[in-house]
Protein backbone atom coordinates (compact mmCIF):
# COMPACT_ATOMS: atom_id res chain seq x y z
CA UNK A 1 12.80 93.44 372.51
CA UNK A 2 15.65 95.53 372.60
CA UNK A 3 18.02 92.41 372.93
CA UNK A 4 17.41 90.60 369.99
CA UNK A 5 17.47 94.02 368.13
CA UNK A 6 20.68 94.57 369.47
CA UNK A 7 22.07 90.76 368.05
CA UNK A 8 20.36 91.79 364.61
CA UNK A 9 22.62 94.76 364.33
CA UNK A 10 25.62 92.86 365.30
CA UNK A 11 25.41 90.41 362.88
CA UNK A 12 24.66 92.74 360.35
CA UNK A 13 27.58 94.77 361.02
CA UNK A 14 29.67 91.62 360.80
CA UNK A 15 28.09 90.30 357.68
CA UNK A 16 29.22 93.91 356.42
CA UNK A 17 32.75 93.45 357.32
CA UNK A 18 32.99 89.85 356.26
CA UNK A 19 31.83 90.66 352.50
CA UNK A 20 33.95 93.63 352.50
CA UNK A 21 37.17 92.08 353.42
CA UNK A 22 36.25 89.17 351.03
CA UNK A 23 35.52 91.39 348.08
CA UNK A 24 39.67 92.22 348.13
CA UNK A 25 40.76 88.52 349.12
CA UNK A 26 39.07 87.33 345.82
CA UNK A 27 41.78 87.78 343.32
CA UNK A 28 39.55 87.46 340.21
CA UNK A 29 37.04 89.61 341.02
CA UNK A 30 37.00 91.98 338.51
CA UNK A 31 36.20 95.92 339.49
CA UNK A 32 32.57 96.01 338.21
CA UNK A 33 31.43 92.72 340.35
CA UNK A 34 33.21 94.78 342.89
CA UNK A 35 31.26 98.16 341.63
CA UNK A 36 27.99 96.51 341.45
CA UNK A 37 28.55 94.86 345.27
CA UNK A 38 29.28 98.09 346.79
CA UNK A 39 26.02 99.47 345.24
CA UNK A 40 23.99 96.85 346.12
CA UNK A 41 25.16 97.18 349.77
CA UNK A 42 25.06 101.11 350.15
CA UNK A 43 21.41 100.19 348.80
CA UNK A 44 20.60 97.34 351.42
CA UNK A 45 21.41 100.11 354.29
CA UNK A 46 18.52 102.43 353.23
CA UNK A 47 16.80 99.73 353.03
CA UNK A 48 17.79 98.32 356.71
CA UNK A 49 16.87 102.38 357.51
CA UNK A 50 13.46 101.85 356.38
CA UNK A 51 12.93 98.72 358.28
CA UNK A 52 14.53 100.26 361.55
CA UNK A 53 12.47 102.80 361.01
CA UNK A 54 9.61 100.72 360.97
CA UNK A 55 10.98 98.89 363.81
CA UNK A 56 11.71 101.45 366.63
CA UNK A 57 9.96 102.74 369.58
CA UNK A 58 7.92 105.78 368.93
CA UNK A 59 10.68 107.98 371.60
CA UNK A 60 13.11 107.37 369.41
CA UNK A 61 11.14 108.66 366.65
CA UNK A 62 10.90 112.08 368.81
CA UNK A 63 12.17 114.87 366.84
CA UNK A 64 14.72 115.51 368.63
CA UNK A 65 16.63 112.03 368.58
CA UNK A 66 15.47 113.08 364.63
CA UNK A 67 17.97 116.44 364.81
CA UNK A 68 20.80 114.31 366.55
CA UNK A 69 20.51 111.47 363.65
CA UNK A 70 20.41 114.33 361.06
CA UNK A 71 23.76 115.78 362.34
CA UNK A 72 25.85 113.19 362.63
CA UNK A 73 25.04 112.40 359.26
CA UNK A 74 25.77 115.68 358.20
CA UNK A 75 29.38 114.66 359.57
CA UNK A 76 29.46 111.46 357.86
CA UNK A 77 28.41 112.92 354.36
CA UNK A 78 31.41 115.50 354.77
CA UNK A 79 33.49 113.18 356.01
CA UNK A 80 32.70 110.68 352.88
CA UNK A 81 32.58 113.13 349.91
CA UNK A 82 35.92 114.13 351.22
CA UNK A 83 37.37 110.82 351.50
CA UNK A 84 36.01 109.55 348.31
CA UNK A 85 36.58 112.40 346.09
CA UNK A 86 40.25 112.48 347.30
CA UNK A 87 40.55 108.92 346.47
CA UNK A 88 39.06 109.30 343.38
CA UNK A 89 41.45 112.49 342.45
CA UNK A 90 44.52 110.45 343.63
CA UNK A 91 43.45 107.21 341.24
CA UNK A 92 43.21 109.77 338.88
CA UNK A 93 46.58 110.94 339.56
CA UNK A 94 48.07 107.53 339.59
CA UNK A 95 47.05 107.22 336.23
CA UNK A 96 48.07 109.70 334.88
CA UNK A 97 50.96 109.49 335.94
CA UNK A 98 51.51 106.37 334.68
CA UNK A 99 50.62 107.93 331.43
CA UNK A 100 52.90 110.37 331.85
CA UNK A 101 55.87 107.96 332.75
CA UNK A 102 55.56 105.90 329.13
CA UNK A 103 55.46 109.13 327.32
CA UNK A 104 58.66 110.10 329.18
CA UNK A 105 59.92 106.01 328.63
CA UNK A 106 59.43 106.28 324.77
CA UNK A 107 61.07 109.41 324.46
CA UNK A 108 64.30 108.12 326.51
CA UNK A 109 63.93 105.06 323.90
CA UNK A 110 64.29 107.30 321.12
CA UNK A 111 67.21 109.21 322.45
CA UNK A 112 68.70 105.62 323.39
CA UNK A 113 68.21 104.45 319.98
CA UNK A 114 69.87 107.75 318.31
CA UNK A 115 72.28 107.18 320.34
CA UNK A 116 73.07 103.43 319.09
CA UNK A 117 72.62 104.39 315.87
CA UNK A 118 75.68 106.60 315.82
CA UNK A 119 77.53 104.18 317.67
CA UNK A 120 77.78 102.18 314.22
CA UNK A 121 76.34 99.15 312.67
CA UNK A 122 77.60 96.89 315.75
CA UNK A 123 74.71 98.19 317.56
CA UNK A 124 71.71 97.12 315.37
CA UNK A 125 71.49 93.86 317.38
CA UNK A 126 70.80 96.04 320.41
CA UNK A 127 68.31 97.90 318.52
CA UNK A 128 66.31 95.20 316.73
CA UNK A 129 66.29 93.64 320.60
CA UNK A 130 65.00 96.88 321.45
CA UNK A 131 62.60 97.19 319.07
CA UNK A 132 61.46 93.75 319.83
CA UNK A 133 60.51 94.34 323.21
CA UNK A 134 58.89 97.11 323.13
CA UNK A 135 56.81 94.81 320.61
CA UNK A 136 55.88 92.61 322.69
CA UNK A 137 55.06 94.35 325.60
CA UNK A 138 52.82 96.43 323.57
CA UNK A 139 50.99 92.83 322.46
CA UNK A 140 51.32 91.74 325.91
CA UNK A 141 49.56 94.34 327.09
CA UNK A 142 47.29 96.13 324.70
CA UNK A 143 46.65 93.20 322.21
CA UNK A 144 44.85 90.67 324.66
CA UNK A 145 41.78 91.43 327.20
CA UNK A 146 43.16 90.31 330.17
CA UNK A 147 46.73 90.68 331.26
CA UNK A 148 48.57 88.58 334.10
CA UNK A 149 49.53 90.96 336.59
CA UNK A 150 53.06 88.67 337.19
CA UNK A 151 53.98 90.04 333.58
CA UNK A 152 54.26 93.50 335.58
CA UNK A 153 56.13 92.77 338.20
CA UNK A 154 59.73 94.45 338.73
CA UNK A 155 61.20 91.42 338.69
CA UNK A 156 60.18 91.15 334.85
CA UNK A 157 61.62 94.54 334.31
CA UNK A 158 64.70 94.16 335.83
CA UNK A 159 65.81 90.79 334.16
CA UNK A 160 65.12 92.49 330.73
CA UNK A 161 66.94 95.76 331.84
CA UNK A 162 69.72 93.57 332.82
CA UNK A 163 70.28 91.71 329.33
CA UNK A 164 70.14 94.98 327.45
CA UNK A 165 72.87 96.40 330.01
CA UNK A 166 75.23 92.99 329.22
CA UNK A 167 74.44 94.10 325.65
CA UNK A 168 75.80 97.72 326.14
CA UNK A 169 78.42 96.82 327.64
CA UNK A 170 79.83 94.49 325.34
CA UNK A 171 79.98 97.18 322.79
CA UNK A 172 84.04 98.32 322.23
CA UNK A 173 84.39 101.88 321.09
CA UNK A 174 87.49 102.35 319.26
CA UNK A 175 87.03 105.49 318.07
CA UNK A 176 86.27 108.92 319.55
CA UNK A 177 82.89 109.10 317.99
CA UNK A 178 82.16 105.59 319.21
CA UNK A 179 83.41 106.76 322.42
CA UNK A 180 80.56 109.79 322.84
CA UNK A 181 77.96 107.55 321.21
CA UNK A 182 78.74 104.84 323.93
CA UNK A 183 79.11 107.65 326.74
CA UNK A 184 75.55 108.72 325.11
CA UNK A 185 73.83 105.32 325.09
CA UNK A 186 74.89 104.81 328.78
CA UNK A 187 73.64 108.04 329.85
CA UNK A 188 70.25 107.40 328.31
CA UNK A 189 69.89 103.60 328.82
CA UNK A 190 70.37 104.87 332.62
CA UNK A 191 67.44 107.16 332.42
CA UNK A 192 65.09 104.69 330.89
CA UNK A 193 66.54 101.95 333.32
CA UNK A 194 65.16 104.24 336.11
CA UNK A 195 61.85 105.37 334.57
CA UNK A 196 61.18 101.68 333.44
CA UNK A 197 61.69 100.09 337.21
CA UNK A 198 59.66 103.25 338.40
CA UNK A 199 56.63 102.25 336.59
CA UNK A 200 57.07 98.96 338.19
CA UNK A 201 56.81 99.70 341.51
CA UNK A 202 54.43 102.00 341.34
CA UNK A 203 52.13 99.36 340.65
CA UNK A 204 52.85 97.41 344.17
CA UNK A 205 50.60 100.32 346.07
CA UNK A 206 48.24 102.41 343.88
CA UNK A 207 45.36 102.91 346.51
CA UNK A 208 44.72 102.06 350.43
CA UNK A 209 42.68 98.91 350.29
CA UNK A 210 41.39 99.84 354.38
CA UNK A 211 40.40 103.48 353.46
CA UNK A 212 37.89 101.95 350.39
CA UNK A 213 36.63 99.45 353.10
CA UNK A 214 36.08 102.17 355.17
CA UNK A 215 34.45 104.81 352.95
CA UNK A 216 32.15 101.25 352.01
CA UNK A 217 31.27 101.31 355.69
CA UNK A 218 30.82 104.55 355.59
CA UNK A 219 28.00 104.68 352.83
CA UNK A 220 26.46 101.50 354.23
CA UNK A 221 25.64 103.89 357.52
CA UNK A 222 24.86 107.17 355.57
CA UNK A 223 22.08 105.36 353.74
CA UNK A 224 20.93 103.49 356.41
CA UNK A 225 20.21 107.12 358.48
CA UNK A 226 18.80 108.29 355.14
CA UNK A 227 16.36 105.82 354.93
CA UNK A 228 15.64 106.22 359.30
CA UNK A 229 14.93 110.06 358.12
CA UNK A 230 12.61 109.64 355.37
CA UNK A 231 9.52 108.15 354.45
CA UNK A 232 8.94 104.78 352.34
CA UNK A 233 7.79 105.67 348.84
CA UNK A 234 9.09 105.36 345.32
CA UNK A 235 10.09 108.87 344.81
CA UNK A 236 12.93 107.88 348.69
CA UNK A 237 13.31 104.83 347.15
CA UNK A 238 14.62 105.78 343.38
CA UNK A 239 16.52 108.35 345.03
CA UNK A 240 18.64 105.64 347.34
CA UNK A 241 19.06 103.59 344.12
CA UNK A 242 20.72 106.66 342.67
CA UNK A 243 22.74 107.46 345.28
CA UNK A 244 23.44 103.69 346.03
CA UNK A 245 24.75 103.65 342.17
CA UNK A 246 26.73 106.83 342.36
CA UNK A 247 29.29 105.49 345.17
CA UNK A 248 29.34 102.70 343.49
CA UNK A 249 30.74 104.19 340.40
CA UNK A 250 32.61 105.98 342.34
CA UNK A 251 34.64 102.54 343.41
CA UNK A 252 34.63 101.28 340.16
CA UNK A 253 36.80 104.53 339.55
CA UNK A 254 38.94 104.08 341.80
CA UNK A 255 39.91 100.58 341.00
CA UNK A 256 40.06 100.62 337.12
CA UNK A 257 42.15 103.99 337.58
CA UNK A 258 44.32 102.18 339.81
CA UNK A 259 44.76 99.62 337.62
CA UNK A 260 46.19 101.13 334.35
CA UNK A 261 47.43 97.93 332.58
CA UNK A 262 44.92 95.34 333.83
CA UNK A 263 41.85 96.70 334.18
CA UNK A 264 38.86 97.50 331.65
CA UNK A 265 39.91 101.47 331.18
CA UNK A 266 43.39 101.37 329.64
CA UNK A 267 46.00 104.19 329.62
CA UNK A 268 46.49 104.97 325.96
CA UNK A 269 49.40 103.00 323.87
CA UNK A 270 49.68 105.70 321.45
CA UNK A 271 53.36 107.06 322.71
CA UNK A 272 55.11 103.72 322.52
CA UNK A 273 53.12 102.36 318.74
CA UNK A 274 54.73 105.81 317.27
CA UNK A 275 58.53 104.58 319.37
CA UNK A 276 58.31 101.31 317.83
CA UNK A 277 57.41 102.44 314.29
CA UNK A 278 60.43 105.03 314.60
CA UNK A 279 63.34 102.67 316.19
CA UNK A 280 65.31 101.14 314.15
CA UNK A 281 64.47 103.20 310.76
């Protein structure tokens, strides 16, 4: 008996791992499948609890294979609401940051655009490009439902940033005032150049794609021991639905918060709507 056992919880601990690392492969797979996967499997391991509790000798029943079961998962449940709420907080951060770093960008596009403005009419062109862009990118991002996440790349950033550089360059000051206005525009183009190509990057790496996998693992094992520890009713059973739902939230979190200009939570737009309504004016 103990054999075949033994090849059931192998190849449920691979099936685990194969979904898991196929959840992140899919490319399309928006964060609430992902959300409601996570919760379905945190689910299915009180549910494999109940069965293996069902399932196993009476002497490993005894109460005191019961206290050694109960404190390990007492380690596990530390271990994962530390994890998770730190991954959590640092999405958070991420986005919030990111938040930060267009309120910062539209601010350095204001001072830019001052800046060309008292330079002189031969920088309008600049500022109508500008203006343009920022446009755009506001439609591009905040006017559609889904965005390609190519659009976002640095690569995009930097070939823009580089035409508006050949534009401020080609500007000939010929008088003093031109001369700080031109000094003035470089300094701040510089500064947005850098915040712009920040936000970028940023995007490459906002959370540890292992450490959710594990903290899924993680949950799939806590519930399973919940469901070894306690008995089979509807009152265990709602209460593993909960909990199965809560970490699942919890990973929708994550991703959507990780994913500031794709996902279904948004960072707000407000900062650069007011930039573009005041360039150019």
């Amino acid at each position: 008996m103990q054999q075949p056992r033994a090849q059931t919880g192998a190849m449920l601990v691979l099936a685990v791992v194969h979904c898991s690392t196929d959840w992140f492969g899919v490319i399309n797979m928006t964060a609430i499948w992902i959300a409601v996967a996570v919760t379905l499997l945190t689910f299915a391991g009180g549910m494999a609890g109940f069965k293996l509790q069902i399932l196993l000798p009476e002497e490993h029943s005894a109460d005191k294979s019961k206290d050694m079961i109960g404190s390990v998962m007492g380690l596990v449940t530390l271990l994962l609401a530390l994890v998770l709420g730190t991954v959590v907080a640092s999405a958070y951060v991420y986005s919030t940051t990111q938040q930060s770093e267009i309120q910062a960008l539209s601010a350095q596009v204001l001072q830019l655009d001052e800046a060309l403005a008292q330079f002189g009419p031969e920088a309008k062109p600049i500022r109508d490009k500008l203006k343009e862009n920022l446009g755009n990118s506001l439609k591009l991002i905040w006017g559609s439902r889904s965005v390609d996440p190519g659009e976002l790349h640095v690569a995009k950033a930097a070939a823009a940033l580089h035409g508006f550089g050949a534009a401020i360059r080609s500007l000939d000051a010929k008088t003093p005032e031109q001369k700080d206005a031109l000094a003035a525009v470089n300094s701040h183009f510089a500064q947005f150049e850098q915040t712009r190509l920040l936000m970028s990057l940023q995007l490459t790496n906002s959370f540890s794609r292992p450490l959710l996998v594990v903290v899924i693992f993680w949950s799939f094992f806590l519930f399973g021991g919940f469901g070894l520890l306690s008995p089979i009713n509807a009152t265990t059973i709602g209460s593993l639905a909960f909990g199965a739902f809560a970490v699942g939230s919890a990973i929708f979190l994550i991703i959507e918060l990780s994913q500031p200009y794709t996902g279904l939570v948004r960072i707000s737009p407000a900062a650069l709507e007011q930039t573009v309504d005041s360039i150019n004016r």
